[in-house]
C-alpha atoms as a PDB file:
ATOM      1  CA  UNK A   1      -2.195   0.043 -14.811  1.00  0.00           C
ATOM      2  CA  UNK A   2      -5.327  -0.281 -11.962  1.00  0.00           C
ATOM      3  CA  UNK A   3      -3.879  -2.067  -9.357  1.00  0.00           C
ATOM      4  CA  UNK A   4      -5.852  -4.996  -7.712  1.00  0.00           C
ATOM      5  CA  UNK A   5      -5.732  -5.128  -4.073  1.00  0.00           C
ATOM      6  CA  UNK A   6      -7.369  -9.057  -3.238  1.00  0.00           C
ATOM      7  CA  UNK A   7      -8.577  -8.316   0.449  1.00  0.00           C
ATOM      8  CA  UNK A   8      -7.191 -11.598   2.444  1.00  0.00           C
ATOM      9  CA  UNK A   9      -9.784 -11.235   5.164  1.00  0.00           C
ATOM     10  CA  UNK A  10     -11.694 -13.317   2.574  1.00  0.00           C
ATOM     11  CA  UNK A  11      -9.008 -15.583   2.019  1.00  0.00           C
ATOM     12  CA  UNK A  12      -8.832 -19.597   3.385  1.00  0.00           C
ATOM     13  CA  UNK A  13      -6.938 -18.628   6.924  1.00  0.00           C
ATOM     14  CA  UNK A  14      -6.360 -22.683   7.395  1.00  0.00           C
ATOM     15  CA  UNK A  15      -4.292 -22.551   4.183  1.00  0.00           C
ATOM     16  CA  UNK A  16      -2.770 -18.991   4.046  1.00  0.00           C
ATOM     17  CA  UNK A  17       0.240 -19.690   2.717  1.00  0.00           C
ATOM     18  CA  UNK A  18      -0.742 -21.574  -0.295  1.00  0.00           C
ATOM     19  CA  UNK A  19      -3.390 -18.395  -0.403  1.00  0.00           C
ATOM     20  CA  UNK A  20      -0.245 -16.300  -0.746  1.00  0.00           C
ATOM     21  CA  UNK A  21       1.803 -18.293  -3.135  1.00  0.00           C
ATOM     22  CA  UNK A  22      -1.135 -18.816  -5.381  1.00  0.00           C
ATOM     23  CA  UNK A  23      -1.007 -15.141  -6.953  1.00  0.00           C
ATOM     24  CA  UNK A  24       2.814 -15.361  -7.101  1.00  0.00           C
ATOM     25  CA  UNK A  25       3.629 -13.788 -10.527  1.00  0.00           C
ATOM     26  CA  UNK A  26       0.464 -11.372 -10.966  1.00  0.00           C
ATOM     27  CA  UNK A  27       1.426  -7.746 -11.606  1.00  0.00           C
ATOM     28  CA  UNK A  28       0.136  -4.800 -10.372  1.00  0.00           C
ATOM     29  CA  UNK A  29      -1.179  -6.364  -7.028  1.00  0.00           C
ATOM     30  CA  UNK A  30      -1.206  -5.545  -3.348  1.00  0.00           C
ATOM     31  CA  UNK A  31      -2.398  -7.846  -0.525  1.00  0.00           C
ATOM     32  CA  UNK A  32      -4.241  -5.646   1.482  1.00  0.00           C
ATOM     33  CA  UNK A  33      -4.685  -6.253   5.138  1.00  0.00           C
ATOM     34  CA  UNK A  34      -7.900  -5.492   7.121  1.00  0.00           C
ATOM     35  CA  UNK A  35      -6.599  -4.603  10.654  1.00  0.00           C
ATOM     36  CA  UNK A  36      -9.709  -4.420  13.056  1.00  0.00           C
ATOM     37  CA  UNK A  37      -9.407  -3.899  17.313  1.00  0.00           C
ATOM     38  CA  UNK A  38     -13.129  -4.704  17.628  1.00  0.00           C
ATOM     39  CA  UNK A  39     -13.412  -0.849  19.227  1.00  0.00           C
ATOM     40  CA  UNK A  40     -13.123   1.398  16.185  1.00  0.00           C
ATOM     41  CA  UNK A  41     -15.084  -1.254  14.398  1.00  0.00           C
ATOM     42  CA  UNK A  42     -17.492  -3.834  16.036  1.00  0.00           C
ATOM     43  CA  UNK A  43     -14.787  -7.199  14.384  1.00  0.00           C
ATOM     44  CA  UNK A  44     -11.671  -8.328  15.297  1.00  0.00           C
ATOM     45  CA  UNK A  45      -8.981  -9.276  13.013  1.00  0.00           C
ATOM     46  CA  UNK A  46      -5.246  -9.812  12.201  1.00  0.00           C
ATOM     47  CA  UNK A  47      -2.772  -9.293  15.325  1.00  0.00           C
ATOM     48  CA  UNK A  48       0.927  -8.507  15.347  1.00  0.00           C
ATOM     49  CA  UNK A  49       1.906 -12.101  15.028  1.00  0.00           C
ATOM     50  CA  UNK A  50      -0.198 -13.302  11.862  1.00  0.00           C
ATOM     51  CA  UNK A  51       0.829  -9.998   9.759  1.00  0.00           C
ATOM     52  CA  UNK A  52       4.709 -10.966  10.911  1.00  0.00           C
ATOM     53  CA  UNK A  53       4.521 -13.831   9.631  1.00  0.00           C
ATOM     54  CA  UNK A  54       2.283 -12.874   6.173  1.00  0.00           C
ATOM     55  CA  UNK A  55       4.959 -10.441   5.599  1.00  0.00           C
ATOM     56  CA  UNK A  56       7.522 -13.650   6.016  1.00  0.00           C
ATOM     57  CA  UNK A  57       5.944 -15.517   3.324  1.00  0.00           C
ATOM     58  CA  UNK A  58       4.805 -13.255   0.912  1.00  0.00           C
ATOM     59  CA  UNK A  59       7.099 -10.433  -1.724  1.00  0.00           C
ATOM     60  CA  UNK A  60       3.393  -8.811  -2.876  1.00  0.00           C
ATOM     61  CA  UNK A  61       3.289  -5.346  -1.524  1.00  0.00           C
ATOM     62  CA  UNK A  62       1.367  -5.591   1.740  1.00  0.00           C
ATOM     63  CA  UNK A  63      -1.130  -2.592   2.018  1.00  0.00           C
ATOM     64  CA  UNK A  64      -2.467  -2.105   5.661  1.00  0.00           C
ATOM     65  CA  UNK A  65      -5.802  -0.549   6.381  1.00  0.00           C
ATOM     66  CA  UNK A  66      -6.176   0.236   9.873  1.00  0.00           C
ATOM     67  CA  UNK A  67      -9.616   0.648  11.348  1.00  0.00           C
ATOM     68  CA  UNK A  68      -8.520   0.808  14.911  1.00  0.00           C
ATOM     69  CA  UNK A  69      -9.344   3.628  17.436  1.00  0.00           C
ATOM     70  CA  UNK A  70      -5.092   4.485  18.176  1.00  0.00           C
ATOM     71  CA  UNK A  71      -3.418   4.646  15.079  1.00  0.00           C
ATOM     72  CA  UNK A  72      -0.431   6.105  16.181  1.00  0.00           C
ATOM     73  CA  UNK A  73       0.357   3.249  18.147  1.00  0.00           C
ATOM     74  CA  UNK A  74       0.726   0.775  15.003  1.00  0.00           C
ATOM     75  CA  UNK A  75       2.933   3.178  12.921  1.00  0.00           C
ATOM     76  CA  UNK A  76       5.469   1.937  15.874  1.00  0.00           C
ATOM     77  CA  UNK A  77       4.766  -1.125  16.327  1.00  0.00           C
ATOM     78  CA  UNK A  78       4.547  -2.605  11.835  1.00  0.00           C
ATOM     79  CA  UNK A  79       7.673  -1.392  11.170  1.00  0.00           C
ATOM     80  CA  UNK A  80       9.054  -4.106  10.877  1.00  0.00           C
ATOM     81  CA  UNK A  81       6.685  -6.277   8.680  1.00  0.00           C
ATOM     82  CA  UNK A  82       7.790  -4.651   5.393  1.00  0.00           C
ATOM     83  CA  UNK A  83       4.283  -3.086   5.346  1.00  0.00           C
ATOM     84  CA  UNK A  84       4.533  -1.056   1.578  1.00  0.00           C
ATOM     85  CA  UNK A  85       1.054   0.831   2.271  1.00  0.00           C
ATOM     86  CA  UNK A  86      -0.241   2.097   5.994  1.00  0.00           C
ATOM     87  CA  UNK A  87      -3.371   3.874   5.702  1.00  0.00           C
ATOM     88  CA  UNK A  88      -5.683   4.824   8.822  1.00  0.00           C
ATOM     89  CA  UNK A  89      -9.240   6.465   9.463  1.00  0.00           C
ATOM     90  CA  UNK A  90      -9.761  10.283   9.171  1.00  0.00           C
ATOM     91  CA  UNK A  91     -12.457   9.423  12.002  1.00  0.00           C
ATOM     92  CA  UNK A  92      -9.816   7.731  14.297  1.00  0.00           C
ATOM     93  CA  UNK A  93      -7.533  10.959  15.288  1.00  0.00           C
ATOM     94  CA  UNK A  94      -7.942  14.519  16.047  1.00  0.00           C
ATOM     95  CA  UNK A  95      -4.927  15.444  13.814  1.00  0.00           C
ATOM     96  CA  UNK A  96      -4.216  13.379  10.799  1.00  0.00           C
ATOM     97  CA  UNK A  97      -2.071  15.327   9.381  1.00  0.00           C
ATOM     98  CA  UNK A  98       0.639  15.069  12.414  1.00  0.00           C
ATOM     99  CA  UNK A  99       0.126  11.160  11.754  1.00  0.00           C
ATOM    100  CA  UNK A 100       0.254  11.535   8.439  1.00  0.00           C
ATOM    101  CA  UNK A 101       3.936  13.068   8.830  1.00  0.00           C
ATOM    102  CA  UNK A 102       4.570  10.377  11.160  1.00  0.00           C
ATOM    103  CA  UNK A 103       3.855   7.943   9.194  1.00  0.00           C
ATOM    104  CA  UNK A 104       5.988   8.772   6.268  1.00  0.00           C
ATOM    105  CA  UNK A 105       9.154   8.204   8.064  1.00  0.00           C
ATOM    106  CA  UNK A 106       9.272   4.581   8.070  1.00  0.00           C
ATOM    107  CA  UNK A 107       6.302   3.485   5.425  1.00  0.00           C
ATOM    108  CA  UNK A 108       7.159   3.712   1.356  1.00  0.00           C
ATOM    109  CA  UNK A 109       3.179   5.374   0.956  1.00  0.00           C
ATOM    110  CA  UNK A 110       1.070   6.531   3.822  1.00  0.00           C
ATOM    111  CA  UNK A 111      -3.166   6.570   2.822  1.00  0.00           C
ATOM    112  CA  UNK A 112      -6.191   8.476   5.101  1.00  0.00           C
ATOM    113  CA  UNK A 113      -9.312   6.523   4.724  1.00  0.00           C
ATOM    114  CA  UNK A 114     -12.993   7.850   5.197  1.00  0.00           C
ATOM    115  CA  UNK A 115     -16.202   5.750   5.910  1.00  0.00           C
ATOM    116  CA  UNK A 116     -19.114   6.044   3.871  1.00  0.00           C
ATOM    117  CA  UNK A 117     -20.942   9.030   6.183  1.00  0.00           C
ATOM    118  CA  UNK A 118     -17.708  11.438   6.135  1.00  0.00           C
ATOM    119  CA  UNK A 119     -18.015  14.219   3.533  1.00  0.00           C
ATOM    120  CA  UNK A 120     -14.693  14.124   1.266  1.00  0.00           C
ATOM    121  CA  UNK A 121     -14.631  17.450   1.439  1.00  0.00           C
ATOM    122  CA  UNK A 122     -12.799  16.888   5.275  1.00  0.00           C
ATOM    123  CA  UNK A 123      -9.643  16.011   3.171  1.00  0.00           C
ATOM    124  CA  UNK A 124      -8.513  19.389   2.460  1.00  0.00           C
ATOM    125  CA  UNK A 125      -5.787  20.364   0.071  1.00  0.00           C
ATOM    126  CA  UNK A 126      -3.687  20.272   2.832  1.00  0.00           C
ATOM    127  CA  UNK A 127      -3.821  16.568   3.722  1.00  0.00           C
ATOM    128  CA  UNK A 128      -4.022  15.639   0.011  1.00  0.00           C
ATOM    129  CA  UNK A 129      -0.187  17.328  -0.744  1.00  0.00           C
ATOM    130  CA  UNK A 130       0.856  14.981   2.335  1.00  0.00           C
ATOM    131  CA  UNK A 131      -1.082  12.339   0.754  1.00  0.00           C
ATOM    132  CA  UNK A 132       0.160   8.665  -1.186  1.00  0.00           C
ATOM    133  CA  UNK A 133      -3.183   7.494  -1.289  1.00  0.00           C
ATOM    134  CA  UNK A 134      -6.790   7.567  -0.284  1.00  0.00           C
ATOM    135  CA  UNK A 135      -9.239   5.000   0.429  1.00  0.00           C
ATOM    136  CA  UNK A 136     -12.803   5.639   0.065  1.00  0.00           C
ATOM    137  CA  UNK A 137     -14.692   3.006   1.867  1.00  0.00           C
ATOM    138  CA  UNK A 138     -17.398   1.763   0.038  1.00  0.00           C
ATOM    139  CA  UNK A 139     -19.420  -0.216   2.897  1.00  0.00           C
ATOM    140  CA  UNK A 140     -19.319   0.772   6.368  1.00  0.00           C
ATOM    141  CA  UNK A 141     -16.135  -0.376   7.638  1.00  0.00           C
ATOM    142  CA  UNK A 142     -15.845  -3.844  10.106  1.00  0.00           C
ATOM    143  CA  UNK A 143     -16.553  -6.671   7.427  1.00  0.00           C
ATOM    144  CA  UNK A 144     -16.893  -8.303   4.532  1.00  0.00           C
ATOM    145  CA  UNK A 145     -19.626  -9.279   1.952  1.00  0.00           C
ATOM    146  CA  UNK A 146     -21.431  -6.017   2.785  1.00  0.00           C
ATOM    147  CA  UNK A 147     -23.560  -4.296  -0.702  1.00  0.00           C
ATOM    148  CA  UNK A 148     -21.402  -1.020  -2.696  1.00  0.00           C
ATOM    149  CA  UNK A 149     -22.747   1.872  -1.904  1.00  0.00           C
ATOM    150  CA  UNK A 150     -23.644   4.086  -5.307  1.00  0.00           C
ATOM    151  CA  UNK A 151     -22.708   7.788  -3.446  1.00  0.00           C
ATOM    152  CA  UNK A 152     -18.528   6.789  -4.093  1.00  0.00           C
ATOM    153  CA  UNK A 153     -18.667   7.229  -7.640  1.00  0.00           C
ATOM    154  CA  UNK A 154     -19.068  10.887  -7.101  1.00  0.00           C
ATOM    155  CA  UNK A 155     -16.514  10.934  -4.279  1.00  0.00           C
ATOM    156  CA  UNK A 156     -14.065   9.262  -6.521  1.00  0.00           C
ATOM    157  CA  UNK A 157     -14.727  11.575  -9.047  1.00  0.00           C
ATOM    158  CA  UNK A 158     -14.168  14.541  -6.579  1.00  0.00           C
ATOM    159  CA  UNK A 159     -10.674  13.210  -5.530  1.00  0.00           C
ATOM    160  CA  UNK A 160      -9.802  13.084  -9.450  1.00  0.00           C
ATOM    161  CA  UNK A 161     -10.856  16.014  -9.871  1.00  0.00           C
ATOM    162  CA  UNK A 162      -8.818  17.459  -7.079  1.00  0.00           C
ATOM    163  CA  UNK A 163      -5.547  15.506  -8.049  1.00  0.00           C
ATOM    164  CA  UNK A 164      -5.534  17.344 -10.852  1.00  0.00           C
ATOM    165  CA  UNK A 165      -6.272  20.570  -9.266  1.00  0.00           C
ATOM    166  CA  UNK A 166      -3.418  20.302  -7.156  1.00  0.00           C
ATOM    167  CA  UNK A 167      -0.749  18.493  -9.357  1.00  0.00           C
ATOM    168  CA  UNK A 168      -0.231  15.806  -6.870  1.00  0.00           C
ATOM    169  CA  UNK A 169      -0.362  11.830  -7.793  1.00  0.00           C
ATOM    170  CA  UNK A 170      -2.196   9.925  -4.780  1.00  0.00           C
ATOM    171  CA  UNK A 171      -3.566   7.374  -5.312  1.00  0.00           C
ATOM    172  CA  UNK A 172      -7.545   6.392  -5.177  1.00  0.00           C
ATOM    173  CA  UNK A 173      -8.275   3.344  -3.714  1.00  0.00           C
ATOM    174  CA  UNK A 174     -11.841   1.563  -3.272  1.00  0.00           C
ATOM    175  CA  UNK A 175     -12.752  -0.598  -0.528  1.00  0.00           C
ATOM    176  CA  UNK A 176     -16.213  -2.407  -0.320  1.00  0.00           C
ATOM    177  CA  UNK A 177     -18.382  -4.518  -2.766  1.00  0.00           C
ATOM    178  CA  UNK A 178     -15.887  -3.995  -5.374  1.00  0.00           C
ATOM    179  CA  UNK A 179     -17.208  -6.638  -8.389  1.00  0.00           C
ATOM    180  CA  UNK A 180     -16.489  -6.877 -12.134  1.00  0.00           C
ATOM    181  CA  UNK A 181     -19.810  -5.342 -12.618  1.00  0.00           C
ATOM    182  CA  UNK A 182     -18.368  -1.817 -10.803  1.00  0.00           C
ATOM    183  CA  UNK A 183     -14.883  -1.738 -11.362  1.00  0.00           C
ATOM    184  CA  UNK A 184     -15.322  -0.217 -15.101  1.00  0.00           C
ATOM    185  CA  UNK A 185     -17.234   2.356 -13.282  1.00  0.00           C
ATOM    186  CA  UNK A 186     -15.259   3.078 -10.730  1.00  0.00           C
ATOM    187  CA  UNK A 187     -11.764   3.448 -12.882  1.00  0.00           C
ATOM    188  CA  UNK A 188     -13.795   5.526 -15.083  1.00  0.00           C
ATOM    189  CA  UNK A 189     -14.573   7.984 -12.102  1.00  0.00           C
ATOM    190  CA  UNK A 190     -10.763   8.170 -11.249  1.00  0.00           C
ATOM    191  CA  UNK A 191     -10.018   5.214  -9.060  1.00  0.00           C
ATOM    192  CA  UNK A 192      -6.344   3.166  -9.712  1.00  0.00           C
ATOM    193  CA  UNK A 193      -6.582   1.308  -6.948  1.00  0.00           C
ATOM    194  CA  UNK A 194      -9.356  -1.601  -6.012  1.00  0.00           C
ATOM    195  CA  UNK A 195      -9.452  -3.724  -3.142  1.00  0.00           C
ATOM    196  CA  UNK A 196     -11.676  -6.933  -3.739  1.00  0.00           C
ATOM    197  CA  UNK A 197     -12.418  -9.982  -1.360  1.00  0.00           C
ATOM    198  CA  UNK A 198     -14.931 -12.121  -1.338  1.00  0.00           C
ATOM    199  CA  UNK A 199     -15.181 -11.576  -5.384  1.00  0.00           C
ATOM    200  CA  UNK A 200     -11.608 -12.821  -5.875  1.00  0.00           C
ATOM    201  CA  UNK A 201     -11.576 -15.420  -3.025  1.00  0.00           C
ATOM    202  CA  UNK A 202     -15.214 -17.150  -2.979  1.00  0.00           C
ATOM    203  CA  UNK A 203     -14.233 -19.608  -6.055  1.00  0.00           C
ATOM    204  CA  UNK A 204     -11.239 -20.907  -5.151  1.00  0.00           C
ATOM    205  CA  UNK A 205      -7.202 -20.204  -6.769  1.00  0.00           C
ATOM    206  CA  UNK A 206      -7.848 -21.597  -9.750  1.00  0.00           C
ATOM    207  CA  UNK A 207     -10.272 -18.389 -10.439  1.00  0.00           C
ATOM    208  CA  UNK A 208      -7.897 -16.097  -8.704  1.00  0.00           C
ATOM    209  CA  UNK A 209      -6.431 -14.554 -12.209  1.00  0.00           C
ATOM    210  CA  UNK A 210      -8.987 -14.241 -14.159  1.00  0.00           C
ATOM    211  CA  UNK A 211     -10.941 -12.669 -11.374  1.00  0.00           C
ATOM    212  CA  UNK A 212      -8.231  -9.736 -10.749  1.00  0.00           C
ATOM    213  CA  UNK A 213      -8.324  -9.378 -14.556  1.00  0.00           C
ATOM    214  CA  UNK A 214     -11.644  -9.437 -14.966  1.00  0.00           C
ATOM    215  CA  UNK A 215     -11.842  -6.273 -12.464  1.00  0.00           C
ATOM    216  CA  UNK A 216      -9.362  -4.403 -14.786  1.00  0.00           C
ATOM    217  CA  UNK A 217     -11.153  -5.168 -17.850  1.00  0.00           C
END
């Protein structure tokens, strides 16, 4: 089953619990967390404090991209917000791999993420073995709303490719401009895992299933 990953960035922040509650029951879903220090990327986003209490409110896997210029200072400092998923930038460290390791001893599945200008190819075997996941950004990283660009349907099909090359079962997750009218595209390429915000949140809860199913269908 593709998992949907609704991107809560997008969500109504003066009503984020009743955000949370109102995709209670859906299978197959992560909330995934864009974490932003306004240095790696030009926004700023969720602290310490709102992600504490998200995690508080919330028994949907939280998956938490980091676009922030010191990784290996959050891999301390989320431990304790039941974070299921901590992925951060390829771009962001001079050894991933040692982070990577890191990592692994306190989160369930550890993910490297690349922006739209980094060659896939820098993820070599290596790093994939280590690998739970990768996240291809779609749009350059630092907000939402932003147009897909085409060029990750052959990177997603070059991570397939490799998975199967080496035997290993990461997963491939999207990030940016995922719609209805690319998701069927982009699972067909290889990707399981999709994260979607302003396309799930923009109508309102009463649209949120049938636009998470509508992205696996």
């Amino acid at each position: 089953m593709i998992t949907i990953s609704p991107s809560l960035l997008a969500c109504d922040f003066l009503n984020i619990e009743s955000e949370l509650k109102a995709f209670e029951g859906f299978t197959d879903l992560w909330f995934h967390l864009d974490i932003m220090d306004s240095h790696f990327v030009p926004n700023l986003t969720f602290g310490h404090p709102i992600v504490n209490l998200i995690s508080k409110k919330t028994s949907i896997p939280l998956d938490a991209h980091f676009m922030v210029t010191n990784p290996e200072f959050y891999i301390e400092t989320f431990k304790d917000y039941n974070i299921h998923n901590f992925t951060f930038h390829y771009e962001a460290c001079e050894n991933p791999m040692e982070l990577i390791l890191e990592a692994k001893k306190i989160y369930p599945s550890v993910g490297l993420s690349i922006k739209p200008g980094t060659d896939v190819s820098v993820l070599t075997d290596e790093i994939l073995k280590e690998l739970d996941l990768v996240l291809i950004m779609s749009v350059e990283p630092g907000f939402g709303g932003q147009s897909f660009i085409e060029s990750t349907y052959d990177k997603v099909e070059y991570l397939n490719n490799k998975k199967s090359e080496l035997k290993k079962k990461f997963v491939i997750q999207i990030d940016g401009g995922v719609k209805d009218i690319n998701s069927k595209q982009l699972i067909s390429a290889g990707a399981d895992n999709l994260v979607a915000g302003s396309y799930v949140f923009k109508d309102g809860p009463s649209t949120y299933k049938s636009k998470v199913e509508s992205l696996r269908n």
